[in-house]
Protein backbone atom coordinates (compact mmCIF):
# COMPACT_ATOMS: atom_id res chain seq x y z
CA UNK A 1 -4.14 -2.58 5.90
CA UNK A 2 -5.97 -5.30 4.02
CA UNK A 3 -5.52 -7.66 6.68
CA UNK A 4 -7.34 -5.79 9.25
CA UNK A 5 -10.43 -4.98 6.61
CA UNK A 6 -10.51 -9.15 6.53
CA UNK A 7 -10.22 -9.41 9.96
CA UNK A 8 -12.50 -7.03 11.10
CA UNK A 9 -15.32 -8.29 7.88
CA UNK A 10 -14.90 -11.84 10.04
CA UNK A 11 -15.88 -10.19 13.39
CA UNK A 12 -18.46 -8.20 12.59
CA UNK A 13 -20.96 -11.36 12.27
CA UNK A 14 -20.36 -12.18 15.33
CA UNK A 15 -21.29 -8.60 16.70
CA UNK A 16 -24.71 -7.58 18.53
CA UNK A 17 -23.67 -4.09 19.53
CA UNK A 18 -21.73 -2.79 16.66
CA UNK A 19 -18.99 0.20 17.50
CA UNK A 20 -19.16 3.29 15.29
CA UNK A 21 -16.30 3.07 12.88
CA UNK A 22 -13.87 5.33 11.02
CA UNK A 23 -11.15 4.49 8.65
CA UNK A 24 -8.67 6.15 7.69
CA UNK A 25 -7.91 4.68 4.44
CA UNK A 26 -4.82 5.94 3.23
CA UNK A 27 -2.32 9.02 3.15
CA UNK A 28 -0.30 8.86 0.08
CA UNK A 29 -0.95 12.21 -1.55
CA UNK A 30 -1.59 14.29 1.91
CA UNK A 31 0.58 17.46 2.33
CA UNK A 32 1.87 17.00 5.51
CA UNK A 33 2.91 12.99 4.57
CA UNK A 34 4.57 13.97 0.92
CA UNK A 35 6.47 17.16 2.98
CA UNK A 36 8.14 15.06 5.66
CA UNK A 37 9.35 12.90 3.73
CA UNK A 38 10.92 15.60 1.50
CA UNK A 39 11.64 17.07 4.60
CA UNK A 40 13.38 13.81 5.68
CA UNK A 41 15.53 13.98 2.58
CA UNK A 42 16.59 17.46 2.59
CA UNK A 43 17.58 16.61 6.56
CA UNK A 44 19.70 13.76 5.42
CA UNK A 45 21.55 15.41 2.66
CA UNK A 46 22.11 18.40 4.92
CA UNK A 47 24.41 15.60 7.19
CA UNK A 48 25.65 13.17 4.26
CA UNK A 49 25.10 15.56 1.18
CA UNK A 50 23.20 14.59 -1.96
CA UNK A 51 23.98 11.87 -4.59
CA UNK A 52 23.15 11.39 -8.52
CA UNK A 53 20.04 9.69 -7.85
CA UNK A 54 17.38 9.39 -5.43
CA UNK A 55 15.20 5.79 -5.46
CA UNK A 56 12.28 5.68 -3.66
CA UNK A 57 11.47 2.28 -3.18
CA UNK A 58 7.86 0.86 -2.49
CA UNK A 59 6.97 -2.98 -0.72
CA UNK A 60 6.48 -4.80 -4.32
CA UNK A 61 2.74 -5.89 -5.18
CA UNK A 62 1.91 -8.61 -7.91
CA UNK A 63 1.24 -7.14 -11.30
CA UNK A 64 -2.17 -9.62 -11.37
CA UNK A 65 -3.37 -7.77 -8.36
CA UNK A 66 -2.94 -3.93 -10.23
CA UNK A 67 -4.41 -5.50 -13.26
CA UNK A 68 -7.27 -6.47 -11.54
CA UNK A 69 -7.57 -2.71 -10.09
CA UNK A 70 -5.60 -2.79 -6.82
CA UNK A 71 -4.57 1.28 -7.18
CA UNK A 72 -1.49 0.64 -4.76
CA UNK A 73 0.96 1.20 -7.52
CA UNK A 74 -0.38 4.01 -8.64
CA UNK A 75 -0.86 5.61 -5.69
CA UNK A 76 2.86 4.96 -5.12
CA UNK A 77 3.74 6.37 -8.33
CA UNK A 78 1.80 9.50 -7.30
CA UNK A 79 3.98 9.99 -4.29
CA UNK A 80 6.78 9.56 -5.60
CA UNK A 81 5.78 12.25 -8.11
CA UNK A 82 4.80 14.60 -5.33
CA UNK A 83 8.16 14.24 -3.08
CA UNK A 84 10.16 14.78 -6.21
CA UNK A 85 8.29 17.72 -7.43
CA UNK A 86 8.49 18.97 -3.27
CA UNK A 87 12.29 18.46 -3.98
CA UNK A 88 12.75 20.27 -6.94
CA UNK A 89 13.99 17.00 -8.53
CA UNK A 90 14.77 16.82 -12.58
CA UNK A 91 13.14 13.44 -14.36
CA UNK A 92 16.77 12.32 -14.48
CA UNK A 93 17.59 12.45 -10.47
CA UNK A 94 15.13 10.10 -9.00
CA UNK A 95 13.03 7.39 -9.64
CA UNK A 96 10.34 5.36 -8.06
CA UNK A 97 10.83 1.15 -7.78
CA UNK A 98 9.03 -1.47 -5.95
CA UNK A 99 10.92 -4.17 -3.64
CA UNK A 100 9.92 -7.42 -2.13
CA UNK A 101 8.91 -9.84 -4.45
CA UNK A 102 8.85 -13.52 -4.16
CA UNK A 103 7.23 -16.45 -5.70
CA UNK A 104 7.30 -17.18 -10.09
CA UNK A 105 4.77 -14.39 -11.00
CA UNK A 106 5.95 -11.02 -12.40
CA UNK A 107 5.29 -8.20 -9.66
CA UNK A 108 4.88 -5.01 -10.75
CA UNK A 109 7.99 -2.85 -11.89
CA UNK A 110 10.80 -1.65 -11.87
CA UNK A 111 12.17 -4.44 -9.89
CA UNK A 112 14.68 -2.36 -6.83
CA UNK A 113 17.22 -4.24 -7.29
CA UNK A 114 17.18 -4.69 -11.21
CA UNK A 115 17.14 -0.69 -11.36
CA UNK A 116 19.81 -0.61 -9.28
CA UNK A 117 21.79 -2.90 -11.43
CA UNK A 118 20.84 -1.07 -14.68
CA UNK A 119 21.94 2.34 -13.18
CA UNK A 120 25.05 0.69 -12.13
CA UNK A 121 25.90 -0.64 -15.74
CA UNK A 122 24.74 3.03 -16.78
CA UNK A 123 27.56 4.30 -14.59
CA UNK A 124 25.38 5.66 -12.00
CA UNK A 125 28.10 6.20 -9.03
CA UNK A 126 26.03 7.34 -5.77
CA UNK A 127 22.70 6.80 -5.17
CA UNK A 128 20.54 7.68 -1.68
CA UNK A 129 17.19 5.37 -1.07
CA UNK A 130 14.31 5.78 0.95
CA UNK A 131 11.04 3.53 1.57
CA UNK A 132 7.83 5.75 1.46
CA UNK A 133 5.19 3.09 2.52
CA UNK A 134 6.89 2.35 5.28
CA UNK A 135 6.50 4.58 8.24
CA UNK A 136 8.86 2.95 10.52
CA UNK A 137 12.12 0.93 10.04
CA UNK A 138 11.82 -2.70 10.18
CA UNK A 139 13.74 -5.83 9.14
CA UNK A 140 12.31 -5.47 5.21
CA UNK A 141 13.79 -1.68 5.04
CA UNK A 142 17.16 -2.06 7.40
CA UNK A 143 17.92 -5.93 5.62
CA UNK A 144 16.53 -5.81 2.02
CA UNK A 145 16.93 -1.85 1.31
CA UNK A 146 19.57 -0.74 3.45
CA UNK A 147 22.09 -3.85 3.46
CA UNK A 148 20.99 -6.32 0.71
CA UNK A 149 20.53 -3.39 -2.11
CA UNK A 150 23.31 -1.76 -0.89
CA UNK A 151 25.94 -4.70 -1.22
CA UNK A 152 24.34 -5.31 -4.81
CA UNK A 153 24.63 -1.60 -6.05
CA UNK A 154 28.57 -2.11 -4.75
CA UNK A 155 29.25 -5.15 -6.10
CA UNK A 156 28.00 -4.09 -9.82
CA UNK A 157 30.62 -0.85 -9.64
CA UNK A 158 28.23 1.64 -7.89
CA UNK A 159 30.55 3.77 -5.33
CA UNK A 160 28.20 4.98 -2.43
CA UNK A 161 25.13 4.17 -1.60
CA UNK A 162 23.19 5.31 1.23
CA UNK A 163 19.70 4.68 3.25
CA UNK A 164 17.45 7.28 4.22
CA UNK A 165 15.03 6.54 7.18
CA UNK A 166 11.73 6.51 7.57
CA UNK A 167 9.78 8.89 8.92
CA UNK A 168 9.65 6.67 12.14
CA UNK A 169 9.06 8.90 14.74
CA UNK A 170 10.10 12.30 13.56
CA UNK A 171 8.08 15.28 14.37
CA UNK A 172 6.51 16.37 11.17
CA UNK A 173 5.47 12.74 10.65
CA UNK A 174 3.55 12.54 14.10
CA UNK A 175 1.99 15.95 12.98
CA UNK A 176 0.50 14.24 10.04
CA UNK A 177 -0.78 11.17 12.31
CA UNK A 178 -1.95 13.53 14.71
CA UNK A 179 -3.86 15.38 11.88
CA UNK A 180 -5.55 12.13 10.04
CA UNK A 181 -6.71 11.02 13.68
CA UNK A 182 -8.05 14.57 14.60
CA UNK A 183 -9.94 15.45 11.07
CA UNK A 184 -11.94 11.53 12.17
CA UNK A 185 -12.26 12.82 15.63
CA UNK A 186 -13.47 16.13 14.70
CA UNK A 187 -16.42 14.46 12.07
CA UNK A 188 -16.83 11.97 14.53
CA UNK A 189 -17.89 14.45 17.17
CA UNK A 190 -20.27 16.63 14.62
CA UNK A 191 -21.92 13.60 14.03
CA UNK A 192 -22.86 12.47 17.78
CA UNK A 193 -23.57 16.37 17.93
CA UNK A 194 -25.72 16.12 14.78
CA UNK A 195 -27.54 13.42 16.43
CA UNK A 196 -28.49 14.52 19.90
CA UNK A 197 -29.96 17.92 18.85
């Protein structure tokens, strides 16, 4: 979402009549967001059952940027903490890794595809991955995660690996949009109501 911050810091100036604006920042510790996407899991492994581990992989960041306080890492780290907790996962069944990198400078880690390697040399024979921050499919989670990944996890001995979804346009996760939107509306409202008496 950094992006549209920029872009909407560069219109503003140019502004006479500025709109009333709400933002909804971020989700990554919200009940309804960390249940459906233990919800999505549990749905999965009810059609393709379960596997030895569970990776949830995150779009990569460079390590700079957390060093210089960027919190996106952590945040992911919390959620990954949450759905696996939601799960009933032990320490030893999941993990959390971070995908996408490009360019010379270290991002920050565990690399997806180096843990994927690693568990493979550890003997690690199944393994089910999902993408958290994403909340729809695209080419970065059907290519890199769910074709790329899964040809390298083969190819170092691993013996199934599968992709979970993303929330795309499941119920529960159009409940939780539907929610974030509302609780702005709502304060919204109170506000112009606050206002006019």
């Amino acid at each position: 979402s950094a992006p549209l911050y920029d872009a909407f810091a560069k219109w503003i100036p140019k502004q006479r009549n500025l709109p009333g604006l709400s933002i909804i920042r971020d989700y990554y510790q919200h009940p309804l967001y960390i249940q459906a996407l233990a919800q999505s899991v549990r749905d999965f492994r009810a059609e393709h059952g379960g596997t030895e581990k569970l990776l949830m992989s995150f779009h990569g960041i460079p390590q700079p940027y957390a060093d210089k306080g960027d919190p996106y890492a952590d945040r992911c780290r919390i959620t990954g903490q949450l759905v696996a907790a939601e799960l009933g996962l032990a320490e030893d069944e999941w993990a959390i890794s971070f995908q996408s990198r490009f360019g010379k400078q270290e991002w920050v880690k565990p690399y997806t595809d180096a843990l994927l390697t690693e568990w493979a040399a550890q003997g690690v024979k199944s393994v089910q991955i999902m993408s958290p921050a994403f909340s729809a499919d695209c080419l970065e989670t059907l290519e890199e995660l769910a074709i790329q990944n899964a040809e390298l996890f083969l190819s170092q001995g691993g013996e199934r690996y599968q992709y979970i979804p993303a929330l795309n346009s499941r119920g529960d996760h159009l409940q939780l949009l539907n929610t974030l939107v509302q609780a702005n509306l709502d304060a919204l409202k109170q506000t112009l109501a606050s206002k006019t008496n």
